[in-house]
PDB file of N, CA and C in Angstrom:
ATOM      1  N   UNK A   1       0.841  -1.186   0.000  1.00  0.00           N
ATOM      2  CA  UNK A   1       0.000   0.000   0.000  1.00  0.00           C
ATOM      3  C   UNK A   1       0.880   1.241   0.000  1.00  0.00           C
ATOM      4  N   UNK A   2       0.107   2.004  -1.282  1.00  0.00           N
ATOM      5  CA  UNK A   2       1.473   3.612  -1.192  1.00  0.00           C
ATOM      6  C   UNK A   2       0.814   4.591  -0.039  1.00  0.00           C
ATOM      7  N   UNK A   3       1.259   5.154   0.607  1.00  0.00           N
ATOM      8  CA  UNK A   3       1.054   6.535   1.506  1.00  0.00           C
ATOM      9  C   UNK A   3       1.803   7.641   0.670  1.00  0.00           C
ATOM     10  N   UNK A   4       0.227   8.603   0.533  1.00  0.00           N
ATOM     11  CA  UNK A   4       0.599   9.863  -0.313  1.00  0.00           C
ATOM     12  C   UNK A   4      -0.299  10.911  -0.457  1.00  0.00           C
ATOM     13  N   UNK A   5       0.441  12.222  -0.380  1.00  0.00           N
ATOM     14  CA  UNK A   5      -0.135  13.474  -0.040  1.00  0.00           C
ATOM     15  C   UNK A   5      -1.502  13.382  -0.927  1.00  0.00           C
ATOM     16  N   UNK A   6      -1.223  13.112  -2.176  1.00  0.00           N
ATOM     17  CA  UNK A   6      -2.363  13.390  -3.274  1.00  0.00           C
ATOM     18  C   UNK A   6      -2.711  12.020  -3.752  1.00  0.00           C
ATOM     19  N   UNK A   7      -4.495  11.692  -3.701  1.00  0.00           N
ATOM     20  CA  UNK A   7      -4.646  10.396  -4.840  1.00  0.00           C
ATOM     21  C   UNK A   7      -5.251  10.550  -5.523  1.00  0.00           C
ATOM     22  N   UNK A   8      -5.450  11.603  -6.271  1.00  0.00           N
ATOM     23  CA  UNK A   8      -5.974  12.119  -7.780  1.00  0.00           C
ATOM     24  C   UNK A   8      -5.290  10.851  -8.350  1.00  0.00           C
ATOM     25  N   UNK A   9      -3.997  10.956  -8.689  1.00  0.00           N
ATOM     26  CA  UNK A   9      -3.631  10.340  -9.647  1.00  0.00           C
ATOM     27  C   UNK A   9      -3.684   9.072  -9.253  1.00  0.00           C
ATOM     28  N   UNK A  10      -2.941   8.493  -8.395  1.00  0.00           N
ATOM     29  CA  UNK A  10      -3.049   6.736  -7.759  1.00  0.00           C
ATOM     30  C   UNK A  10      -4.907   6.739  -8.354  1.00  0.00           C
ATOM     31  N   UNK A  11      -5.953   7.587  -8.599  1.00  0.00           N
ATOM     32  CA  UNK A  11      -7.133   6.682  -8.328  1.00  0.00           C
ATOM     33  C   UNK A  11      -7.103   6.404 -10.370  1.00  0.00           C
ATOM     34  N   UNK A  12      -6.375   7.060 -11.096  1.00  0.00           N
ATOM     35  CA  UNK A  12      -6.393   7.616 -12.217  1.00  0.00           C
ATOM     36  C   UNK A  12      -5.859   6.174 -12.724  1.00  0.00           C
ATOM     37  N   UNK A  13      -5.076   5.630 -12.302  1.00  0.00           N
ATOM     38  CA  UNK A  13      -4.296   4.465 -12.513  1.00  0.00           C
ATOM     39  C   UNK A  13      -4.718   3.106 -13.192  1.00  0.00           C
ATOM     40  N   UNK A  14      -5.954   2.797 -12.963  1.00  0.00           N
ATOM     41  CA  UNK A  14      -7.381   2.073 -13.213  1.00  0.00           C
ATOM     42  C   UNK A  14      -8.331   1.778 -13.435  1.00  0.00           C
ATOM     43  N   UNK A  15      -9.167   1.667 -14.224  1.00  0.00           N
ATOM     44  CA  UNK A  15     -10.663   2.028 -14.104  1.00  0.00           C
ATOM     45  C   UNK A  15     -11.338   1.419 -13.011  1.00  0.00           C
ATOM     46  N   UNK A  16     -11.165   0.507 -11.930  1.00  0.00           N
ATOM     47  CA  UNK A  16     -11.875  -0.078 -10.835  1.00  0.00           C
ATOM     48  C   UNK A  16     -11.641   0.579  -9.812  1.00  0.00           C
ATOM     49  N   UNK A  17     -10.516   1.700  -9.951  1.00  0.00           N
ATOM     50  CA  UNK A  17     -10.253   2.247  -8.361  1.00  0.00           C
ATOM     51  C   UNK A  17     -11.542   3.250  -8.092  1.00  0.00           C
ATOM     52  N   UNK A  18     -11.356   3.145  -6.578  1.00  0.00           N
ATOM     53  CA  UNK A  18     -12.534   3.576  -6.074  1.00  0.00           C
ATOM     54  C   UNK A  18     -11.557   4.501  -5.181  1.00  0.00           C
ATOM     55  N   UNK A  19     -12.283   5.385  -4.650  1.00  0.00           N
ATOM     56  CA  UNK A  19     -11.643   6.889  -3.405  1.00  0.00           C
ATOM     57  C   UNK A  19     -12.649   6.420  -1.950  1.00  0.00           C
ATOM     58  N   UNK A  20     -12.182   6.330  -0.970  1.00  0.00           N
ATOM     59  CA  UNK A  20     -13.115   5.467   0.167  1.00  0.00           C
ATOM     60  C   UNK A  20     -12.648   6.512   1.203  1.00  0.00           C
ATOM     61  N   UNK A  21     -13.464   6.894   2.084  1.00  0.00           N
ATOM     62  CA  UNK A  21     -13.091   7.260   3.049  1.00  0.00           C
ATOM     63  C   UNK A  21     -13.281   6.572   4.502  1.00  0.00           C
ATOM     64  N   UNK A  22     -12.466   5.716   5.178  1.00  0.00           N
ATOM     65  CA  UNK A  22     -12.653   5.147   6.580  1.00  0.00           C
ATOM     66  C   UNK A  22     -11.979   5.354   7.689  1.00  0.00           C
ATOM     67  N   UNK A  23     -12.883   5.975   8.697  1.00  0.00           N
ATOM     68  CA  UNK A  23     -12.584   5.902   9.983  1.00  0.00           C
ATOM     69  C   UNK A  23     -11.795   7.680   9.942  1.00  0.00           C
ATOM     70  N   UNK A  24     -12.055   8.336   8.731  1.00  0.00           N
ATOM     71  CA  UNK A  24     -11.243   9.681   8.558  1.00  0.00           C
ATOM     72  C   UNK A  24      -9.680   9.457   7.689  1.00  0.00           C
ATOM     73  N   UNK A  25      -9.524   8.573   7.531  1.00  0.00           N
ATOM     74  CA  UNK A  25      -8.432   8.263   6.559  1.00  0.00           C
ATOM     75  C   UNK A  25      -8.968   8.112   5.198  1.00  0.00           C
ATOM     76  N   UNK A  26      -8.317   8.622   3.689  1.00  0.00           N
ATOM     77  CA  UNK A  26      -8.704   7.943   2.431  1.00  0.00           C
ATOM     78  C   UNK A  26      -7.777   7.443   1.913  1.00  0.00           C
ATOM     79  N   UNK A  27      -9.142   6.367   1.798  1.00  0.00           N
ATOM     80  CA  UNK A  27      -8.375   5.406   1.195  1.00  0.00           C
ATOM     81  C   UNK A  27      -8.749   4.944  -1.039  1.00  0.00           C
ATOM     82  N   UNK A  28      -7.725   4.696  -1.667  1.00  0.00           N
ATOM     83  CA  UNK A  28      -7.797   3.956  -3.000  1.00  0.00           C
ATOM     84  C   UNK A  28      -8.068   2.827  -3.316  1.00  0.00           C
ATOM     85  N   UNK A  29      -9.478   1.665  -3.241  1.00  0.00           N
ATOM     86  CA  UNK A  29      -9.202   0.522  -3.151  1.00  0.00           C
ATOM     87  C   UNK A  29      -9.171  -0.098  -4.565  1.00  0.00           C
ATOM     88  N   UNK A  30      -9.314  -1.006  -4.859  1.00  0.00           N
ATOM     89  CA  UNK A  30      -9.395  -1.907  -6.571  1.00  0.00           C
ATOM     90  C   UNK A  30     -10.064  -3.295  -5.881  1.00  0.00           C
ATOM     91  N   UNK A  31     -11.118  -3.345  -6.270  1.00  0.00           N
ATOM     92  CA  UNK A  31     -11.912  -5.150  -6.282  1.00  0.00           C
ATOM     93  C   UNK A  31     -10.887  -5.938  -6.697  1.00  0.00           C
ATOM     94  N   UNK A  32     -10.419  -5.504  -8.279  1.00  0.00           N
ATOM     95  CA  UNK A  32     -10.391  -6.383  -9.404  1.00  0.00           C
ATOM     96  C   UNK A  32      -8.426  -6.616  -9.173  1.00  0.00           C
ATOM     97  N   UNK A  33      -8.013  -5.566  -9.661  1.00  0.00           N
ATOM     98  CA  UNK A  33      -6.337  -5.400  -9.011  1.00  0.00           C
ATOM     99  C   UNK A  33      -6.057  -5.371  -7.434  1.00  0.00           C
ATOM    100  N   UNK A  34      -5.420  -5.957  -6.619  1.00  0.00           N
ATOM    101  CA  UNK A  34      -5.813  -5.574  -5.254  1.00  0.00           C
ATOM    102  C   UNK A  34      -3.717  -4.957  -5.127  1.00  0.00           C
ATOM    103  N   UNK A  35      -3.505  -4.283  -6.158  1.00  0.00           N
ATOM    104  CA  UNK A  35      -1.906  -3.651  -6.172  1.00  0.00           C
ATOM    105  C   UNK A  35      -2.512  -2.889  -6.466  1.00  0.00           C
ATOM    106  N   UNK A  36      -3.509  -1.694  -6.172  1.00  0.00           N
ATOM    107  CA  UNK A  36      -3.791  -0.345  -6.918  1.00  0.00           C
ATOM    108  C   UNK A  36      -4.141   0.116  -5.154  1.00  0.00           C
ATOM    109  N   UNK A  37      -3.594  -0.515  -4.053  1.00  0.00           N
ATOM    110  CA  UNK A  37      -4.347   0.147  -2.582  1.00  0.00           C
ATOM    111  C   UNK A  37      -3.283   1.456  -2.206  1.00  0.00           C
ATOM    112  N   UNK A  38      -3.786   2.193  -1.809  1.00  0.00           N
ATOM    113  CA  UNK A  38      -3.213   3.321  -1.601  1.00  0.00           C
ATOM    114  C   UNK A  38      -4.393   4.383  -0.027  1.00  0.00           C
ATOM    115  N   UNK A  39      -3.499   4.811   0.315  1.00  0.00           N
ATOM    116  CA  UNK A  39      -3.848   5.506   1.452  1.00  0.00           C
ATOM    117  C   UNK A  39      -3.297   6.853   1.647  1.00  0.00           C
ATOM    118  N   UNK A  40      -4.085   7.722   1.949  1.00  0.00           N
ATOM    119  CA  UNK A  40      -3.981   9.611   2.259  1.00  0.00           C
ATOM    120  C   UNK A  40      -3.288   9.627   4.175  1.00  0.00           C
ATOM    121  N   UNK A  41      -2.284  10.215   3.987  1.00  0.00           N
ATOM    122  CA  UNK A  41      -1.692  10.826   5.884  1.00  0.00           C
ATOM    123  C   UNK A  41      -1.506   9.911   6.374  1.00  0.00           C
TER     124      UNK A  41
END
């Protein structure tokens, strides 16, 4: 999982990525790729 200021682009990466927000953290997930996870702070 990448940690990074911005996930405009990490969500840009895929067409399955999704922008999630949990627990106050966001998160990038992928169903289909599960190497597209990425996390905000």
């Amino acid at each position: 999982m990448k940690v990074k200021n911005s996930l405009k682009s990490l969500k840009n990466r895929h067409r399955d990525c999704r922008v999630i927000r949990r627990k106050g953290r966001v998160y990038v997930i992928n169903k289909t790729q599960g190497r597209f996870k990425a996390r905000q702070g």
